[in-house]
Each structure stands twice: as C-alpha cells, then as structure tokens.
N, C-alpha and C. Protein backbone atom coordinates (compact mmCIF):
# COMPACT_ATOMS: atom_id res chain seq x y z
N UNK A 1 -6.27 -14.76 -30.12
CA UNK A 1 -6.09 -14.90 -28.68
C UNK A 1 -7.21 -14.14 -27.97
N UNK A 2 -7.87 -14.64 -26.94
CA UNK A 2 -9.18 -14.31 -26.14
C UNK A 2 -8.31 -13.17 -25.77
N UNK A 3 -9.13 -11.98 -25.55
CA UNK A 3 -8.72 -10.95 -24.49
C UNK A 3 -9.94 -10.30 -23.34
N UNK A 4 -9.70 -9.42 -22.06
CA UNK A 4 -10.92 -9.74 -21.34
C UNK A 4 -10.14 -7.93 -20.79
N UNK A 5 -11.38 -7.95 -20.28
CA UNK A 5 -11.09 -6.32 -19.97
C UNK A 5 -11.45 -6.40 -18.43
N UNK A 6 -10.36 -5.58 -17.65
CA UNK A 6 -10.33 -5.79 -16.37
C UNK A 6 -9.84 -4.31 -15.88
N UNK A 7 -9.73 -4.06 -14.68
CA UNK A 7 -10.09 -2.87 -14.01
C UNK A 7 -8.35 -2.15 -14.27
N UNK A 8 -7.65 -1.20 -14.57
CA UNK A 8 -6.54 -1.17 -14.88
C UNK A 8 -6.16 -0.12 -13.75
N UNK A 9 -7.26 0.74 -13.35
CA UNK A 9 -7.14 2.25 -12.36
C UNK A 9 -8.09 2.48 -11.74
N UNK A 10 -7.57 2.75 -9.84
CA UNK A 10 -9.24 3.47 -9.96
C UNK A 10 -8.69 4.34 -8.44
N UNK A 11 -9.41 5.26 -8.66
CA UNK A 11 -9.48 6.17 -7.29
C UNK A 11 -10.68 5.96 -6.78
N UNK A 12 -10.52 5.77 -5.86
CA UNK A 12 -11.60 5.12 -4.78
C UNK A 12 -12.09 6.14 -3.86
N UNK A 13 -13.20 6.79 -3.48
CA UNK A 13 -14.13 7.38 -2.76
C UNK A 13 -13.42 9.15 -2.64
N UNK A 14 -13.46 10.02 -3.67
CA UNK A 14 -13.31 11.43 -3.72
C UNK A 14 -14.36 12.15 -3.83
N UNK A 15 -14.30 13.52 -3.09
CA UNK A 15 -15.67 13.96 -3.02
C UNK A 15 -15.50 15.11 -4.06
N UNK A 16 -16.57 15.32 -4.80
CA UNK A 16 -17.19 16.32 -6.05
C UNK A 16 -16.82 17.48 -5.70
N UNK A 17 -15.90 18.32 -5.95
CA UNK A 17 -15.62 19.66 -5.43
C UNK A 17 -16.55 20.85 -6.44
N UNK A 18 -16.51 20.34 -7.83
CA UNK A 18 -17.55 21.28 -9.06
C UNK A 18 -18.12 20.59 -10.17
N UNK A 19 -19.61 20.80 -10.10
CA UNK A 19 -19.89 20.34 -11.12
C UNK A 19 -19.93 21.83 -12.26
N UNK A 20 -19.62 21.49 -13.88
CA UNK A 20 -20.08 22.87 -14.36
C UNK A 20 -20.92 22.38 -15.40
N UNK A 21 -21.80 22.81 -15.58
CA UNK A 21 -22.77 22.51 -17.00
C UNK A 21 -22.35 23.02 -18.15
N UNK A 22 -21.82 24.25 -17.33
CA UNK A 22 -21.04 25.15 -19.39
C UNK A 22 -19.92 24.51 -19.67
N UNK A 23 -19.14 23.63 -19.89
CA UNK A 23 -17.54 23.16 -19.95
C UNK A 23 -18.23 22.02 -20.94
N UNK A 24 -17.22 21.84 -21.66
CA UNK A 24 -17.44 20.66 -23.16
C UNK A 24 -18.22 19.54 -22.48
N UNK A 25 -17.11 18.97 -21.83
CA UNK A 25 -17.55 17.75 -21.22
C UNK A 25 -16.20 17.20 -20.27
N UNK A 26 -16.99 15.91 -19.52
CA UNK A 26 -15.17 15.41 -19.13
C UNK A 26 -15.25 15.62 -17.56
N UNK A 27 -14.22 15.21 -16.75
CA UNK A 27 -13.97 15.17 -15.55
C UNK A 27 -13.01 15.49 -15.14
N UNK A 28 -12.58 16.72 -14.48
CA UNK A 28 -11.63 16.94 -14.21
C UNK A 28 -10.59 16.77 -12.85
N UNK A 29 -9.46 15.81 -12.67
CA UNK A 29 -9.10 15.44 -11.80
C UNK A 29 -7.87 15.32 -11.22
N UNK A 30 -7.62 15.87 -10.27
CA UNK A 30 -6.03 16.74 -9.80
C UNK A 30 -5.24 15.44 -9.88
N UNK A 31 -3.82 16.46 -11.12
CA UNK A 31 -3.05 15.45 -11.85
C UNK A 31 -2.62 14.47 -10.86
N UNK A 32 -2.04 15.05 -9.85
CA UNK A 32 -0.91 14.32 -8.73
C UNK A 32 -2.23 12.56 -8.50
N UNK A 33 -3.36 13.09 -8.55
CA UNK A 33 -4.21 11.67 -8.63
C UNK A 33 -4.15 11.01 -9.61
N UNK A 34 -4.42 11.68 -10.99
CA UNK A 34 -4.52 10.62 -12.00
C UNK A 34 -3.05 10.25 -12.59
N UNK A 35 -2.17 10.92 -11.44
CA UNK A 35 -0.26 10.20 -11.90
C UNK A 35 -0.93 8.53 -11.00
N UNK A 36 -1.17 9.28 -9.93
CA UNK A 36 -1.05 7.89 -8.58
C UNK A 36 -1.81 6.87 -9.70
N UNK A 37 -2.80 6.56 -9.73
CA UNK A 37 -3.74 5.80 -10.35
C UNK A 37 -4.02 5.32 -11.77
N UNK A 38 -2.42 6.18 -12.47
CA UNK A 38 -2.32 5.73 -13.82
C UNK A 38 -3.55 5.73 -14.74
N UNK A 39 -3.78 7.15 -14.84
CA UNK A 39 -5.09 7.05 -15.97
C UNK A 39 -4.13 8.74 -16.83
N UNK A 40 -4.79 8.73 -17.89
CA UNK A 40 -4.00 9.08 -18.62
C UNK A 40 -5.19 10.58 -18.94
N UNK A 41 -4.30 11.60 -19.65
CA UNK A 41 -5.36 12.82 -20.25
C UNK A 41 -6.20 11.86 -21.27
N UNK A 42 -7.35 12.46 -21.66
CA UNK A 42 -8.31 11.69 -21.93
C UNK A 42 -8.73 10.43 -22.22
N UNK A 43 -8.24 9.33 -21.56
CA UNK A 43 -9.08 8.27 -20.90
C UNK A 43 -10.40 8.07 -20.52
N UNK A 44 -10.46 7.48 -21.03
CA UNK A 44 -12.10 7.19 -21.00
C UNK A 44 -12.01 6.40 -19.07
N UNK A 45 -12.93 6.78 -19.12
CA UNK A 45 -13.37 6.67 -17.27
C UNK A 45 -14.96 6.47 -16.85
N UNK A 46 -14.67 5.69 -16.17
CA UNK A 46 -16.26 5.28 -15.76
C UNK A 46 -16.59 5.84 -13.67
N UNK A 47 -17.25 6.66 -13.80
CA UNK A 47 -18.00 6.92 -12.33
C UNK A 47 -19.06 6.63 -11.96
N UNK A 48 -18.73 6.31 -10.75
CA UNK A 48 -20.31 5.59 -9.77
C UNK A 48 -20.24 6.68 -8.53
N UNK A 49 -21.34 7.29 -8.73
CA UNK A 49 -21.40 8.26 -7.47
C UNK A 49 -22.44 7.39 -5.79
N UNK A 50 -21.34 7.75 -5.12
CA UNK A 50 -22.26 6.57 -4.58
C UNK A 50 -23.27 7.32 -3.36
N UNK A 51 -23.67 8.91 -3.16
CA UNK A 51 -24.55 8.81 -3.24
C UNK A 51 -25.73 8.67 -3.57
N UNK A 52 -26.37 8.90 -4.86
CA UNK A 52 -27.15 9.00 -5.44
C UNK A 52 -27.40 7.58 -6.65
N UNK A 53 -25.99 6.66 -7.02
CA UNK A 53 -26.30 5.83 -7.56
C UNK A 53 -25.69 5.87 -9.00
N UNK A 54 -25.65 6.77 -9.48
CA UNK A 54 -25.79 7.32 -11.07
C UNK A 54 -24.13 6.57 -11.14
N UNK A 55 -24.44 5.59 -11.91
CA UNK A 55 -23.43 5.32 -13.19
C UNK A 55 -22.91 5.76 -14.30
N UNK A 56 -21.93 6.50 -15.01
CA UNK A 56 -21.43 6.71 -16.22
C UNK A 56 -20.39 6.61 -16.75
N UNK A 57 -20.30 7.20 -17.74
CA UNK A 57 -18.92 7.75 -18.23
C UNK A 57 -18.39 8.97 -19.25
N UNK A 58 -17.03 8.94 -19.25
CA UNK A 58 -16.93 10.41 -19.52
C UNK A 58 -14.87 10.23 -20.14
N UNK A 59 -14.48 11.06 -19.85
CA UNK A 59 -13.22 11.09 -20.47
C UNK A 59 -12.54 11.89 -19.60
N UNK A 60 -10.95 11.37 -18.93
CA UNK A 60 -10.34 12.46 -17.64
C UNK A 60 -9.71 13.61 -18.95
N UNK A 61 -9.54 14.88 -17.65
CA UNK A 61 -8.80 15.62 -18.28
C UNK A 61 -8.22 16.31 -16.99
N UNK A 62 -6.69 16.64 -17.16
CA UNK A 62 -5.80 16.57 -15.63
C UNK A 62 -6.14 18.27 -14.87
N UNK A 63 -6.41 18.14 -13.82
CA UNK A 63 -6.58 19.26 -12.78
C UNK A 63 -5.33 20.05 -12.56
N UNK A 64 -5.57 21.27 -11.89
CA UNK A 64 -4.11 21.69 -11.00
C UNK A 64 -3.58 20.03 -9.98
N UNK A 65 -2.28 19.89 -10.14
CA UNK A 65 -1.58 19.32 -9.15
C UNK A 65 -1.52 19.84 -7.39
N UNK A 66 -2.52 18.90 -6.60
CA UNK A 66 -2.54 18.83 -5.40
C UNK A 66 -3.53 19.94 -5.09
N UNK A 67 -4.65 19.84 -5.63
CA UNK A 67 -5.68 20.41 -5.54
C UNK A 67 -6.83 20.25 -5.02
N UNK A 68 -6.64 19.08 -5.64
CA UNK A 68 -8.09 18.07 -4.73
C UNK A 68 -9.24 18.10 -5.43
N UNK A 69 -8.78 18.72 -7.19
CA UNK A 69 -10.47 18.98 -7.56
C UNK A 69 -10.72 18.46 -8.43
N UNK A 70 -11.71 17.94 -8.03
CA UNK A 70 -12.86 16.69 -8.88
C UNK A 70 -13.88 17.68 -9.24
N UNK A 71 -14.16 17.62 -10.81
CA UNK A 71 -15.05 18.56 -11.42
C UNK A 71 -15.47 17.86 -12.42
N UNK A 72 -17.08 17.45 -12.31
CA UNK A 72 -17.93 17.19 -13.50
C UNK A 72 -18.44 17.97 -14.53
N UNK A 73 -17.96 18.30 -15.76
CA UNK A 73 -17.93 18.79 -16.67
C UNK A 73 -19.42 18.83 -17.62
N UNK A 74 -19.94 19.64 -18.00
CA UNK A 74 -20.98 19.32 -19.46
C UNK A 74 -22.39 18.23 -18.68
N UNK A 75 -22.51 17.76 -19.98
CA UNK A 75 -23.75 16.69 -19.13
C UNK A 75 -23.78 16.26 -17.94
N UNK A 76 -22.55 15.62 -17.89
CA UNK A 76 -22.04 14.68 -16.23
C UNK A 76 -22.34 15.32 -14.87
N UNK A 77 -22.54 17.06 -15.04
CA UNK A 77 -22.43 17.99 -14.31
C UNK A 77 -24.29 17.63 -13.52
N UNK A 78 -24.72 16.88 -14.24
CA UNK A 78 -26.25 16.98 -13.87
C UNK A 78 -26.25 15.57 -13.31
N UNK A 79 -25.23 14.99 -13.36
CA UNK A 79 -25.04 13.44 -12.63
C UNK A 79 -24.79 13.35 -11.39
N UNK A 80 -24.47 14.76 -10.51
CA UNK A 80 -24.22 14.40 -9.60
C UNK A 80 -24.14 15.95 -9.13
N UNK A 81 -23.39 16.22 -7.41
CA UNK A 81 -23.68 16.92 -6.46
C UNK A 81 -22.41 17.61 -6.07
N UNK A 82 -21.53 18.80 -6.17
CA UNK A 82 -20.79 18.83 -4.81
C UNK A 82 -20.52 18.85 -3.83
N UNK A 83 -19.59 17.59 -3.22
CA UNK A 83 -19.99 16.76 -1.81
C UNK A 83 -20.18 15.79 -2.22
N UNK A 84 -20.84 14.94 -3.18
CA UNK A 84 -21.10 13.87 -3.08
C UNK A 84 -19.69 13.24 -3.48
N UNK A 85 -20.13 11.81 -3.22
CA UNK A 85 -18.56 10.76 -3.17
C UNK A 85 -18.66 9.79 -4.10
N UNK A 86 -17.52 9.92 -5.19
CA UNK A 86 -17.44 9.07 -6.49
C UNK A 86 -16.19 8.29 -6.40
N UNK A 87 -16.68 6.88 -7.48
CA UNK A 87 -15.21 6.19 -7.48
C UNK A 87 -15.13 6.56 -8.67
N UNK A 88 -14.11 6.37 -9.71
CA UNK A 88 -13.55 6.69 -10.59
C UNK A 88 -12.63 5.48 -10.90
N UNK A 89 -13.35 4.53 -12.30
CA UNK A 89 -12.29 3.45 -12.64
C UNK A 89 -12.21 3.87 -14.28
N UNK A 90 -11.35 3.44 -14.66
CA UNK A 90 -10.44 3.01 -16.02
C UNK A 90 -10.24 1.25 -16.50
N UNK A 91 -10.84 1.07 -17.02
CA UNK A 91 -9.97 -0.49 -17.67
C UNK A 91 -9.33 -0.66 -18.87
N UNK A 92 -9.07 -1.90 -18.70
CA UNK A 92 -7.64 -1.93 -19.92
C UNK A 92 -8.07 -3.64 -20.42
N UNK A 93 -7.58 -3.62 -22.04
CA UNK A 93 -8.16 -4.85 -22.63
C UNK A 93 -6.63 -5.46 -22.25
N UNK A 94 -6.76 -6.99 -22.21
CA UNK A 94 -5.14 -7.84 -21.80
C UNK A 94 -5.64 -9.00 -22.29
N UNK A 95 -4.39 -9.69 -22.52
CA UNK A 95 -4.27 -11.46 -23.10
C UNK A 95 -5.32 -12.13 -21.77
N UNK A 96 -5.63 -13.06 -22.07
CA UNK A 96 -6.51 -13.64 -20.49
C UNK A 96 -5.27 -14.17 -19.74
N UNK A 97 -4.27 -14.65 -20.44
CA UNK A 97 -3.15 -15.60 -19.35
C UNK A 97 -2.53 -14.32 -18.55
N UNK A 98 -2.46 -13.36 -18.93
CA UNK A 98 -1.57 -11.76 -18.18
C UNK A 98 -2.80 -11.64 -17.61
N UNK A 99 -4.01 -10.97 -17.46
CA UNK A 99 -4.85 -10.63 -16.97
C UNK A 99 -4.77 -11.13 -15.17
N UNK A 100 -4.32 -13.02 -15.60
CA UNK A 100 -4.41 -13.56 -14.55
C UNK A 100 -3.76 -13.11 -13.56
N UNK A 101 -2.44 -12.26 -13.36
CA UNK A 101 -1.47 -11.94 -13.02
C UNK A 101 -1.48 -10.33 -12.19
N UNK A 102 -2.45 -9.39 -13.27
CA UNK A 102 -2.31 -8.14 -13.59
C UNK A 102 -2.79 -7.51 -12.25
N UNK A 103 -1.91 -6.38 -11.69
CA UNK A 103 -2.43 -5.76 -10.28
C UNK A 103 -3.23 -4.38 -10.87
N UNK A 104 -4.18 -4.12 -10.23
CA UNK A 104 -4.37 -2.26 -11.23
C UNK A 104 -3.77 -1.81 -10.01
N UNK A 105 -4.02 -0.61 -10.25
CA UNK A 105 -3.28 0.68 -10.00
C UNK A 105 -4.48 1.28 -9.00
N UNK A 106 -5.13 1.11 -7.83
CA UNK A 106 -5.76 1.58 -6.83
C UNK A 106 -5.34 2.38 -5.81
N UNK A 107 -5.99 3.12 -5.57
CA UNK A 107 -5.80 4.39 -4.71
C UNK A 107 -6.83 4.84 -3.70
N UNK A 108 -6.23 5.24 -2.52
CA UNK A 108 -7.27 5.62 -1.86
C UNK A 108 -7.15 6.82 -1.09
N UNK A 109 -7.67 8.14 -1.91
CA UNK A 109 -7.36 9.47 -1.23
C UNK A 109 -8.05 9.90 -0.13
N UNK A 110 -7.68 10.52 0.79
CA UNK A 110 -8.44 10.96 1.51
C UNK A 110 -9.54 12.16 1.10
N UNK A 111 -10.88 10.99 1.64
CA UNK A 111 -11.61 11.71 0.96
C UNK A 111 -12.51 13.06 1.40
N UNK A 112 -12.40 13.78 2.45
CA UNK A 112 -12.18 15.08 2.73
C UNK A 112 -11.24 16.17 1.94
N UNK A 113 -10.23 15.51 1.48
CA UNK A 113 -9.49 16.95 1.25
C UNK A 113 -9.17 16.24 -0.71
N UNK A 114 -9.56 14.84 -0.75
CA UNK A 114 -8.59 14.75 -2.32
C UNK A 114 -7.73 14.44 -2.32
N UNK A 115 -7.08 14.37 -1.26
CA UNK A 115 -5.12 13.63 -1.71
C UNK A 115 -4.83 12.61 -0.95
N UNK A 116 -3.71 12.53 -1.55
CA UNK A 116 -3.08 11.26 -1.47
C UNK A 116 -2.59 11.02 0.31
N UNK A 117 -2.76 10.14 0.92
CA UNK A 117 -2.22 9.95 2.18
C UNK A 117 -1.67 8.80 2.37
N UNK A 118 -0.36 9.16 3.05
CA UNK A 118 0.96 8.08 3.31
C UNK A 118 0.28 7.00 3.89
C-alpha cells in the first residue's frame, strides 16, 4: 500500500528565546506547546527560520511548561538568532486514502510571549 508523508504538527511563527552551542543538540520547546501541537519528546522536527531563511532539522526535547522557551541547542544554535521567528513542523507517514482526510495539529502562539492564545 502507497504511503505519503504529510505535515502531522506544526507551531507556527515563535520567536528564539536561546540559542546554546554547548548543549548536545535538539530544540527545546515549552511542553504546554509541544502538548498543543502534538509532537512528541524526541521527534524529529524540521525548522524554517524565517528571518534569515535557514532550513533544518533537529529532534524536540520538552521545555518548562508555559515558558515560552524556544532554545536551539548544539549545531542548530549557529542556525539562527534570539528574536528571530521560526516555524516548527513534524510529519507523519499515512495510507494515501487516510492522508486524504487527515487534519494536523496547527497552532498559532502568540508570538511575542510563546503561548498559546484563546
């Protein structure tokens, strides 16, 4: 059976609160977000920073709850800026006939502070 990989999560426009160069690697991102947006402790995750452009990826690993902090870890840390504004997606492999169907899990925090708004 064909399967097709489609967008499963994504937090949409959060701004970089730390990058650290000394930390393994990884992205770190306040849990209460990666509950909303259904991405899991290390999940592989793909970011587009959209000032600067830089595409990658990396693996989540969960923040303090209601924190607001987005932290580029290890290499990734040189990908980007604090302040600057990243999306953050996840996908997921599915049958193509479910795919057709499938809603992800999108979010849109406010992106000044990191959280979630009613």
């Amino acid at each position: 059976m064909m399967q097709v990989e489609v967008l499963k999560s994504k937090i949409h426009r959060v701004t970089v609160t730390e990058a650290r160069l000394d930390y393994i690697g990884s992205i770190t991102i306040d849990q209460e977000l990666m509950d909303a947006a259904n991405i899991l402790p290390g999940e592989h995750v793909y970011i587009v920073d959209n000032n600067n452009g830089e595409r990658f990826e990396t693996y989540a690993i969960p923040g303090e709850r209601k924190s607001g902090v987005i932290c580029l870890n290890g290499a990734a840390a040189r990908k980007v800026l604090p302040g600057d504004v990243i999306i953050i997606m996840a996908y997921g492999r599915m049958p193509f006939d479910e795919a057709r169907s499938f809603k992800p899990s999108v979010i849109f925090p406010d992106t000044a502070t990191n959280r979630l708004v009613d």
